[in-house]
C-alpha atoms as a PDB file:
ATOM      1  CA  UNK A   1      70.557  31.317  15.710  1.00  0.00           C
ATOM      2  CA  UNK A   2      67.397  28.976  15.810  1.00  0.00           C
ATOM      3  CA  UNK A   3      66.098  30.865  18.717  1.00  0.00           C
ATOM      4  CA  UNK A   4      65.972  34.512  16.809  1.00  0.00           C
ATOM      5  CA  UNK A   5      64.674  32.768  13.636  1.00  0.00           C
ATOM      6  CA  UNK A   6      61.609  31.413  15.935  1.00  0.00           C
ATOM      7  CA  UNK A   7      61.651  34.703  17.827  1.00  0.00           C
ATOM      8  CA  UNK A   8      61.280  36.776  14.091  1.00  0.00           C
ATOM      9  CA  UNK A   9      58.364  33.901  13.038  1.00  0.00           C
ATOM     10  CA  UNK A  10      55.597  35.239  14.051  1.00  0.00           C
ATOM     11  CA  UNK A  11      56.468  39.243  12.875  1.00  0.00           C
ATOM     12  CA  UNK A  12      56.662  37.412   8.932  1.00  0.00           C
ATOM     13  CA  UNK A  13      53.384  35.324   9.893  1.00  0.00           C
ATOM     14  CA  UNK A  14      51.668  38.743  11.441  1.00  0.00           C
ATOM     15  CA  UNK A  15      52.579  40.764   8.563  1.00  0.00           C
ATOM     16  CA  UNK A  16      49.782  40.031   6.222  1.00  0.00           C
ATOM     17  CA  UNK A  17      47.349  39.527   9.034  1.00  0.00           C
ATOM     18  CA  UNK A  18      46.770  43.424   8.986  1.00  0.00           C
ATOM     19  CA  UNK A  19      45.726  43.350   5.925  1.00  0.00           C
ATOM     20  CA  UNK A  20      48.589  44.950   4.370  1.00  0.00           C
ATOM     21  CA  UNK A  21      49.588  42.904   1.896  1.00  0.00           C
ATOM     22  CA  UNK A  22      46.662  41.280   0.836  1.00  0.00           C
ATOM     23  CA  UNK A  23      45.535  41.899  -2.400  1.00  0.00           C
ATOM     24  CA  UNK A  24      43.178  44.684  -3.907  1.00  0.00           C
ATOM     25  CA  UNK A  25      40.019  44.461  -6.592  1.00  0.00           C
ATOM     26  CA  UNK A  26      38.521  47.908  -7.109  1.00  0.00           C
ATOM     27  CA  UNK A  27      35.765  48.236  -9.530  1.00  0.00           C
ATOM     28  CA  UNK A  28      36.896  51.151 -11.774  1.00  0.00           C
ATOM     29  CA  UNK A  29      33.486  51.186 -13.819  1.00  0.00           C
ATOM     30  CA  UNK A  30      30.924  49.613 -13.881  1.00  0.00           C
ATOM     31  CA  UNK A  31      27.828  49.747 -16.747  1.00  0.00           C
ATOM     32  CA  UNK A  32      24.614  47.624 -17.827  1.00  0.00           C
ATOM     33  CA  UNK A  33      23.142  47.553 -21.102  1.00  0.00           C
ATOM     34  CA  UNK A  34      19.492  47.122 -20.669  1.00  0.00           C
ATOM     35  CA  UNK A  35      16.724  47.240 -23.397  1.00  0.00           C
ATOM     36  CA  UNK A  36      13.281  48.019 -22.009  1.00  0.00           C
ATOM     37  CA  UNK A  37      10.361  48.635 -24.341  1.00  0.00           C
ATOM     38  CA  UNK A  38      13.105  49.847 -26.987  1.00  0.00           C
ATOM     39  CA  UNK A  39      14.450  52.488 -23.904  1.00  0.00           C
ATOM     40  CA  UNK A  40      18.209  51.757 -24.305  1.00  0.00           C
ATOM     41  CA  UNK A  41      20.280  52.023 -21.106  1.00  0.00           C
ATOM     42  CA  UNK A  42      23.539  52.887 -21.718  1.00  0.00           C
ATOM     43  CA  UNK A  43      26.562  54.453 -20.908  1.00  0.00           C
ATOM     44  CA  UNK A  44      25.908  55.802 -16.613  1.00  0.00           C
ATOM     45  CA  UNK A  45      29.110  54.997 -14.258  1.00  0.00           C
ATOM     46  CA  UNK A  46      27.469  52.915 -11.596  1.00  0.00           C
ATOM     47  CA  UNK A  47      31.012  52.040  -9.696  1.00  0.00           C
ATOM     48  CA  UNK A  48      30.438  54.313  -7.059  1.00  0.00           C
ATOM     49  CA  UNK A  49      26.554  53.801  -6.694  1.00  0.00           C
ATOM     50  CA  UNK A  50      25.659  50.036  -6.905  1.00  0.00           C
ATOM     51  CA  UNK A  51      22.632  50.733  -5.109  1.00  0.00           C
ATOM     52  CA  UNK A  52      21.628  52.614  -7.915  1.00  0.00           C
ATOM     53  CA  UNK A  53      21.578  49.856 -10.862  1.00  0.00           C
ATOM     54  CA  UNK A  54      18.588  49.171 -12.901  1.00  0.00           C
ATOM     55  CA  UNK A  55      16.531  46.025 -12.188  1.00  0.00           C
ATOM     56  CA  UNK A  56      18.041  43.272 -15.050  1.00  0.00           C
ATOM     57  CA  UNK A  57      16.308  40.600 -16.961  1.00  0.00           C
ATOM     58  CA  UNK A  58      17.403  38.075 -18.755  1.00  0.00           C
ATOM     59  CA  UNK A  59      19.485  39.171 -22.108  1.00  0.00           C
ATOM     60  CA  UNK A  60      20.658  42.301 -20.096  1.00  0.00           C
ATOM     61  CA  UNK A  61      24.191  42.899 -20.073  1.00  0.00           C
ATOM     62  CA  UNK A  62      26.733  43.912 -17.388  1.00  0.00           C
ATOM     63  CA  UNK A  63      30.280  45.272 -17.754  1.00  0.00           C
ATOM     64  CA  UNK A  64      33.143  45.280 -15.022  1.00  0.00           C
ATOM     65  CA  UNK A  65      36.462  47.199 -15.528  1.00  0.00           C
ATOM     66  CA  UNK A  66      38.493  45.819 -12.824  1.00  0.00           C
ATOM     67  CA  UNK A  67      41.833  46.833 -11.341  1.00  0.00           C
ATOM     68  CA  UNK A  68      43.638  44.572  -9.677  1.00  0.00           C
ATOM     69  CA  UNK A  69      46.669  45.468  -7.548  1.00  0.00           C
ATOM     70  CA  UNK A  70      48.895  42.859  -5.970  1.00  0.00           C
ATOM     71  CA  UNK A  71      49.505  45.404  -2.778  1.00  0.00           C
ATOM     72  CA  UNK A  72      52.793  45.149  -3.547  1.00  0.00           C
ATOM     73  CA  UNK A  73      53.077  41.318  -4.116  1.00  0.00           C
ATOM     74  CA  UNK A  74      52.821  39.527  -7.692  1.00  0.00           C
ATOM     75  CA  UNK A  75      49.412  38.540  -8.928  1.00  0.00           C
ATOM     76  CA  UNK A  76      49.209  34.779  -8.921  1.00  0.00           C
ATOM     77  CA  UNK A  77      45.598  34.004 -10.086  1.00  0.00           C
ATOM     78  CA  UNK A  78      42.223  35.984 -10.743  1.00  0.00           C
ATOM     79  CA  UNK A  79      38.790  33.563 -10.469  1.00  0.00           C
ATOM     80  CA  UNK A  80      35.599  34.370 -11.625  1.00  0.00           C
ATOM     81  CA  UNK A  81      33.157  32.742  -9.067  1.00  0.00           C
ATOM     82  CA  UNK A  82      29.993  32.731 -10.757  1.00  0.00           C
ATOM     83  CA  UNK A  83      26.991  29.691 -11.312  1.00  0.00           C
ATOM     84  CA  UNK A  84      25.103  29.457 -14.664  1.00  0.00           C
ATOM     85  CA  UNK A  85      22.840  32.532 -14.323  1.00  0.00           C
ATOM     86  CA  UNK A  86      25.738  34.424 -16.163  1.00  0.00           C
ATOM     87  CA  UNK A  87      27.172  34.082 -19.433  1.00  0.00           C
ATOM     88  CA  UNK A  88      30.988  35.858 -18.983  1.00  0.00           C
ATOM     89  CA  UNK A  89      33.918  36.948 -21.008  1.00  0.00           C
ATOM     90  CA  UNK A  90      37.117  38.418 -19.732  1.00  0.00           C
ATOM     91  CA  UNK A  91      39.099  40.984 -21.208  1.00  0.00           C
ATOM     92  CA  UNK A  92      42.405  41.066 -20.662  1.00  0.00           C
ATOM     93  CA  UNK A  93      46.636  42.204 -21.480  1.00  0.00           C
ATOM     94  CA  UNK A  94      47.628  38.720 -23.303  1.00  0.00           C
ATOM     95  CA  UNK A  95      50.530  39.675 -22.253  1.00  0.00           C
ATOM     96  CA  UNK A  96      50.514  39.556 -18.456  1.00  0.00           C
ATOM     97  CA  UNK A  97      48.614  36.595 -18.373  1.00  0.00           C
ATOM     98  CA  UNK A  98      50.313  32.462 -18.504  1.00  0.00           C
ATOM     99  CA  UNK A  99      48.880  30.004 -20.873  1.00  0.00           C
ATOM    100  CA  UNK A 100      50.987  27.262 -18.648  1.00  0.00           C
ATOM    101  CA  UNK A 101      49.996  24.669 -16.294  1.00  0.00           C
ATOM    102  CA  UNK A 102      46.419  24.393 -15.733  1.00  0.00           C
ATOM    103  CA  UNK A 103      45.602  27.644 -13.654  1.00  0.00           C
ATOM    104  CA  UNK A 104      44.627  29.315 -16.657  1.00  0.00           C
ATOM    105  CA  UNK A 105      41.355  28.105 -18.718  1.00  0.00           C
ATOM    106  CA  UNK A 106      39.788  32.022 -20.018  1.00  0.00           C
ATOM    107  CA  UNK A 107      36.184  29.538 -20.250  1.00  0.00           C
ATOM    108  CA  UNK A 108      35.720  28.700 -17.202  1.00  0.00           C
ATOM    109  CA  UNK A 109      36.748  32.851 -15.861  1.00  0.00           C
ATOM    110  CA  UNK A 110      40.397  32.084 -14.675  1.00  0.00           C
ATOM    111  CA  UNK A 111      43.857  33.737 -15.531  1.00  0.00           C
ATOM    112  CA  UNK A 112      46.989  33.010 -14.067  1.00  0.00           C
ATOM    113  CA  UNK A 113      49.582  35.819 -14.391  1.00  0.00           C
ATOM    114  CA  UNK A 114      53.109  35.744 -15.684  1.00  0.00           C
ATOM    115  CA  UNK A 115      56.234  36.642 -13.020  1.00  0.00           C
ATOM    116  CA  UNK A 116      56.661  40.585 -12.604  1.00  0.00           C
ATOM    117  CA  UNK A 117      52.801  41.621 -13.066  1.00  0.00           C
ATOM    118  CA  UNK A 118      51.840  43.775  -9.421  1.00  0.00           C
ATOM    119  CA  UNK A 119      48.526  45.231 -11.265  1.00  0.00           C
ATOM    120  CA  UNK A 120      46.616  44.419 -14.435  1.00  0.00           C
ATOM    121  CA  UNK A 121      43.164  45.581 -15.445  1.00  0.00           C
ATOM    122  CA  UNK A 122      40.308  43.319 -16.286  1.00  0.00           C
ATOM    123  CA  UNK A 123      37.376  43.405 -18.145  1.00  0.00           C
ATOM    124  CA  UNK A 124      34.298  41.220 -17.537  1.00  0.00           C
ATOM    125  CA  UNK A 125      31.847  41.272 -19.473  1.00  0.00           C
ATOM    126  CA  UNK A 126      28.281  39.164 -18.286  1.00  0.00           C
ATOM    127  CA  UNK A 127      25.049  38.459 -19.395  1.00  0.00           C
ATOM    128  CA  UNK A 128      22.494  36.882 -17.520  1.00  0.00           C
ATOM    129  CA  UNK A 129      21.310  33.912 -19.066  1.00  0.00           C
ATOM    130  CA  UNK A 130      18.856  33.061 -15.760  1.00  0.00           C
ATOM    131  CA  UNK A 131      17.356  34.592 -12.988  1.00  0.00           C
ATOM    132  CA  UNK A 132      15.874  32.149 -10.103  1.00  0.00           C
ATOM    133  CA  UNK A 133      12.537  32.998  -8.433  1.00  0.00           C
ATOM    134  CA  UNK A 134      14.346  34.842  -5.907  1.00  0.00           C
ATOM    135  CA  UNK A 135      16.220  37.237  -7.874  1.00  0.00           C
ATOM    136  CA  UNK A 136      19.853  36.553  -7.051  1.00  0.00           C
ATOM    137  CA  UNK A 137      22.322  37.099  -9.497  1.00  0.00           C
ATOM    138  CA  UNK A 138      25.897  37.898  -8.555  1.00  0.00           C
ATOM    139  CA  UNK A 139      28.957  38.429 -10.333  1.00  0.00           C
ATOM    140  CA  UNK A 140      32.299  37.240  -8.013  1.00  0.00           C
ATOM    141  CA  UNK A 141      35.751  37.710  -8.128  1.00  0.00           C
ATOM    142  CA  UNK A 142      38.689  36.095  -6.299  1.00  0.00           C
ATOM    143  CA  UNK A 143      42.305  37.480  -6.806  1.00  0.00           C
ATOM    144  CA  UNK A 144      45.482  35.824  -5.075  1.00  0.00           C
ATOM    145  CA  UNK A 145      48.814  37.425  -4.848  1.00  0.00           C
ATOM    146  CA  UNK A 146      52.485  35.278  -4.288  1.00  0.00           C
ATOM    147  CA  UNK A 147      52.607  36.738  -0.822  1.00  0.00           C
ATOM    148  CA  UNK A 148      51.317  34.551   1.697  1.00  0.00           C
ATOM    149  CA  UNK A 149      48.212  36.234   2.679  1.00  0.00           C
ATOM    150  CA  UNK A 150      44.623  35.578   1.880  1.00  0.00           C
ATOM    151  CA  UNK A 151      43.720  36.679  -1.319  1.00  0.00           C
ATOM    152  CA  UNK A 152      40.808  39.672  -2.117  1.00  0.00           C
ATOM    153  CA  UNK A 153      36.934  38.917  -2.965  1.00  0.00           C
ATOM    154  CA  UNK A 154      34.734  41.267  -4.482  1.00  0.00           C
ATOM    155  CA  UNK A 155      31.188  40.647  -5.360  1.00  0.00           C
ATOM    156  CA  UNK A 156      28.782  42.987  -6.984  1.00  0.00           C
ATOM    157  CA  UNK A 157      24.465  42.069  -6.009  1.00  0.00           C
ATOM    158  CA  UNK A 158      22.609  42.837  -9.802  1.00  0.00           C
ATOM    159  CA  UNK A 159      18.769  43.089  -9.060  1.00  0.00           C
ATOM    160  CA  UNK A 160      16.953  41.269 -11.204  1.00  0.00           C
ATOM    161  CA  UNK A 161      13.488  40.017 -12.577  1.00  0.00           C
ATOM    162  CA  UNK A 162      12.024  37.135 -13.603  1.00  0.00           C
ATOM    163  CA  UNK A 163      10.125  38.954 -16.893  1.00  0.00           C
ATOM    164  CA  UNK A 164      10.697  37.704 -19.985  1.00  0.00           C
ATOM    165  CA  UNK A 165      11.512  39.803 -22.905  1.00  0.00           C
ATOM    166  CA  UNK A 166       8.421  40.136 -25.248  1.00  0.00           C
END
């Protein structure tokens, strides 16, 4: 019996190494709100066209709708990875998300979700607070799922300038 348990081992182990189970973030929408010389910028879809984002400054304003799917597994915890330049809030079902053990703190970007939840949507909202001489700001995500695979990252480049508003 031992030998076709270690004989099975590595088809469990190999399962998630193709990627199949790991866990999914896809950016559903994605919008700035930028105030330039009293030109709003509002409103424009840029999921699909990142490349396409206006050039941010400080007090500009991104939002995220995220979906994340557990690929089949349980979502276990969803991580916002992201230094001071950003000021964030997440938006989120109360009711998919744990308030137990110390996985979950909503200040510092971190949810852990209650048993049974395969896919939630997220909101984050950001606003950039700084912008270092070279320009890089970047919102990132981490999502883990129960299974035992390595969980999804997702990070979207904002270009941005060190003006000052006036």
């Amino acid at each position: 019996m031992k030998k076709r348990v270690l004989l099975l081992l590595p088809l469990f182990l190999g399962a998630c190494s193709d990627g199949g189970e790991s866990p999914i973030i896809k950016i559903e929408k994605l919008s700035v709100k930028v105030d330039s010389d009293n030109n709003s910028v509002e409103g424009e879809d840029y999921a699909n066209k990142m490349d396409n984002l206006p050039t941010l400054k400080v007090g500009d304003e991104v939002e995220a709708l995220l979906l994340l799917d557990g690929n089949g597994a349980e979502l276990k915890t969803f991580k916002l990875q992201n230094d001071e330049e950003l000021a964030t809030k997440l938006i989120y079902k109360e009711e998919e998300v744990s308030t137990e053990g110390n996985l979950m703190d909503e200040d510092k970007g971190q949810l852990r979700f209650k048993d049974g939840v395969t896919q939630s949507q997220v909101i984050v909202r950001a606003t950039i607070e700084h912008v270092d001489e070279n320009g890089d700001v970047k919102l990132e995500f981490y999502l883990s799922s129960k299974a035992e695979c390595e969980g999804a990252e997702e990070v979207i480049g904002l270009k941005t300038t060190n003006e000052k508003e006036n």
